[in-house]
Protein backbone atom coordinates (compact mmCIF):
# COMPACT_ATOMS: atom_id res chain seq x y z
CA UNK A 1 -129.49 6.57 59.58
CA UNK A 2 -131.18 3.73 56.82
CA UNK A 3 -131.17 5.24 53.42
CA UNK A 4 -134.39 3.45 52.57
CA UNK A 5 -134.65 4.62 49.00
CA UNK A 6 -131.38 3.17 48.17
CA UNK A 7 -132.80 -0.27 49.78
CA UNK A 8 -135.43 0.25 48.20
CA UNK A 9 -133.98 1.06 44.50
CA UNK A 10 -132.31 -2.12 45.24
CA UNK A 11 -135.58 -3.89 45.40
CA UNK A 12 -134.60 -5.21 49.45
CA UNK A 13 -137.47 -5.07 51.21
CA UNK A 14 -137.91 -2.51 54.33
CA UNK A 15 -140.32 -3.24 56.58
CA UNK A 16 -140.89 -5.71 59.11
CA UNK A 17 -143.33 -8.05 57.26
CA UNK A 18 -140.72 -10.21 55.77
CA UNK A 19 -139.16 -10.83 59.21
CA UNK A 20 -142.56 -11.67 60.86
CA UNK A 21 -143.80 -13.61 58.23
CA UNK A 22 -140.35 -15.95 58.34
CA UNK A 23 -141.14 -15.78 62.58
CA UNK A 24 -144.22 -17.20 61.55
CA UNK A 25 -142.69 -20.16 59.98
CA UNK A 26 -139.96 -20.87 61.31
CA UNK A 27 -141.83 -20.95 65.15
CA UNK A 28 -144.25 -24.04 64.25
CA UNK A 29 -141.27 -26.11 63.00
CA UNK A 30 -138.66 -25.50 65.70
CA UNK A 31 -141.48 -25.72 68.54
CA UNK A 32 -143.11 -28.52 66.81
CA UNK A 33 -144.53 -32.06 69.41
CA UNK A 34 -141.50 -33.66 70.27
CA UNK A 35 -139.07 -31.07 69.18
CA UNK A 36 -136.34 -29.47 72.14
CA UNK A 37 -133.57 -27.23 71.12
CA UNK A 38 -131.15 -25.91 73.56
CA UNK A 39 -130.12 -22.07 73.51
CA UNK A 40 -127.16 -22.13 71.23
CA UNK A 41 -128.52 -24.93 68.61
CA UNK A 42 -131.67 -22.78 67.75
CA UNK A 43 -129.39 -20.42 65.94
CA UNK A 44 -128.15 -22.72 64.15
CA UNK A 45 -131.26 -24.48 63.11
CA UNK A 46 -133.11 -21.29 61.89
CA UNK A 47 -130.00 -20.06 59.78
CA UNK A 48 -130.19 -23.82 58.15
CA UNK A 49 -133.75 -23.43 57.57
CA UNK A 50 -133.30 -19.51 56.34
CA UNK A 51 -131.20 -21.11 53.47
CA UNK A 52 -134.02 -23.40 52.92
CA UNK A 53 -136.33 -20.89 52.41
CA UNK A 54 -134.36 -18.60 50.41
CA UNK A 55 -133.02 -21.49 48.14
CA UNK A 56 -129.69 -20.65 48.79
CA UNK A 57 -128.35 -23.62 49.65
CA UNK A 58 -126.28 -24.23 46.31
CA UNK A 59 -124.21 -20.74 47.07
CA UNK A 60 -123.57 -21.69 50.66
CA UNK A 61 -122.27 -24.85 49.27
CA UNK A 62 -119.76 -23.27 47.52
CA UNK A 63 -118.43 -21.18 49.76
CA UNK A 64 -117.72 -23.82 52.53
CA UNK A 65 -114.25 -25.22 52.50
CA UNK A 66 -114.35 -29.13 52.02
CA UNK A 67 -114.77 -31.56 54.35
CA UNK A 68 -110.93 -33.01 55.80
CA UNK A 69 -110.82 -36.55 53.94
CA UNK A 70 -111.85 -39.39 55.81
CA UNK A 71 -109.65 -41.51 58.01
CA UNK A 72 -109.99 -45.38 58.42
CA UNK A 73 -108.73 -46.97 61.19
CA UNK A 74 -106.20 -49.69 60.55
């Protein structure tokens, strides 16, 4: 069972509007004119624009290991 006070003491929000208000953005821009995502890109694409939205693109930065160096061919 949710303990929704806690959540809530924690100042998360509970209900559903957050979740359909992000639906309603993120829909326009992934089914925008030209735009075709297959099944398992999608995903990806709306966790990219998630971090986007909730400017959290600086912490996910950090916590990604970095890039293997770059190797030029002789």
């Amino acid at each position: 069972m949710v303990n929704y006070p806690w959540f809530e003491a924690q100042g998360w929000p509970i209900g559903s509007g957050p979740t359909e208000s992000m639906a309603g953005v993120l829909t326009p821009r992934i089914r925008g004119r030209g735009r075709r995502w297959d099944a398992p890109n999608i995903d990806a694409v709306m966790a990219l624009q998630a971090l986007e939205v909730n400017e959290e693109w600086e912490p996910y930065g950090k916590s990604q290991s970095p890039p293997p160096p770059l190797r030029l061919a002789a």
